[in-house]
Protein backbone atom coordinates (compact mmCIF):
# COMPACT_ATOMS: atom_id res chain seq x y z
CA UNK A 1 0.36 13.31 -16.25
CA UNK A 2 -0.37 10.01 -15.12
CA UNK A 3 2.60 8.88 -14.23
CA UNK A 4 2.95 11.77 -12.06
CA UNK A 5 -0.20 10.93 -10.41
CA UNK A 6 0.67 6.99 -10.13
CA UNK A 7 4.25 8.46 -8.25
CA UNK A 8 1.83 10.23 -5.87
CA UNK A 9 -0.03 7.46 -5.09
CA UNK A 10 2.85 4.93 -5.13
CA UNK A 11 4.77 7.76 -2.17
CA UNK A 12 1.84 8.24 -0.09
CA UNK A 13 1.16 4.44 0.12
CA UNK A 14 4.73 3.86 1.28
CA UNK A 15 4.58 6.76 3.68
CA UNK A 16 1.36 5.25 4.93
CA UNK A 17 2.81 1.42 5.26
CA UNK A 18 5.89 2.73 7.13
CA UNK A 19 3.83 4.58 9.79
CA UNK A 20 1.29 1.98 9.98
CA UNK A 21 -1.46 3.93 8.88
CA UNK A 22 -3.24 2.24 5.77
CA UNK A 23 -6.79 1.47 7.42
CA UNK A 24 -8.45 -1.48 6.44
CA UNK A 25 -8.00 -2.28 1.92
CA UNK A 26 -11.12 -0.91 1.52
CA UNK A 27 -10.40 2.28 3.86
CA UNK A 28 -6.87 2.33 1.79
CA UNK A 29 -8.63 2.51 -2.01
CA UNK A 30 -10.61 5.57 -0.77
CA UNK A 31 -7.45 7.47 0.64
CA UNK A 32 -5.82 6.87 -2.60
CA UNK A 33 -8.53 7.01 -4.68
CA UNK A 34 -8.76 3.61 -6.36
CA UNK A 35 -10.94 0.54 -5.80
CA UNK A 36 -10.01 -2.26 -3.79
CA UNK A 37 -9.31 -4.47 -6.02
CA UNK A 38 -6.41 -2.09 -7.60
CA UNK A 39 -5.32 -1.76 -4.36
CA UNK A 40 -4.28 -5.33 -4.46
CA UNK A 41 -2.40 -5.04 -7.81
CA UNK A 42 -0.71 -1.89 -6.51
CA UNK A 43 0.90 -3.44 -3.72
CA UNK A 44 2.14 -6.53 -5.45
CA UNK A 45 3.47 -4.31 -8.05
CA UNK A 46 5.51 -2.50 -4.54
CA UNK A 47 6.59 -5.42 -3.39
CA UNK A 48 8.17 -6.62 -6.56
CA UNK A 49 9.96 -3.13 -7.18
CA UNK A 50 11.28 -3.11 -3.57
CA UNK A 51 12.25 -6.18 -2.89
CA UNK A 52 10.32 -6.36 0.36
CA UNK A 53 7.52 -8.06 2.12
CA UNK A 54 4.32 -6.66 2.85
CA UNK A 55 1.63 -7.92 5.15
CA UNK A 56 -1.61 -7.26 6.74
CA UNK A 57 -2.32 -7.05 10.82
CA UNK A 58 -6.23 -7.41 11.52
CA UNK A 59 -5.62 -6.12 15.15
CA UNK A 60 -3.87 -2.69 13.83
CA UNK A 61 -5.84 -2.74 10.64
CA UNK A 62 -3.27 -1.59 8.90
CA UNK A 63 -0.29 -3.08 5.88
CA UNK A 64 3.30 -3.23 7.05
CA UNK A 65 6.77 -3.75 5.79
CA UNK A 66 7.33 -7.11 7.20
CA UNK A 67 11.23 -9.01 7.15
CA UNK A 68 11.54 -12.04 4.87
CA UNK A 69 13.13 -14.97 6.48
């Protein structure tokens, strides 16, 4: 059951990243449900399974899939 509910979270969060949409961190942990500070680990842990870059834009307020150079 909780890995069914870690895959929801995990789908949303990308879905939310590729239309720019996350909100500030603190805006993010209430959307999915966690604190902020597990927001942190949760997108580390993304960027390590998908081999991509992920960053923050204060003007949008929102995390993005960003290209590694």
């Amino acid at each position: 059951m909780a890995g069914l509910k870690y895959y929801e979270r995990t789908k949303l969060l990308i879905e939310l990243i590729e239309k720019r949409k996350t909100g500030s961190p603190g805006e993010l942990a209430g959307k999915l449900g966690l604190k902020e500070r597990m927001i942190y680990n949760v997108l580390d842990d993304l960027r390590l399974a998908l081999g991509k870059d992920i960053s923050y834009c204060k003007e949008k307020k929102s995390y993005f899939f960003s290209e590694k150079y």
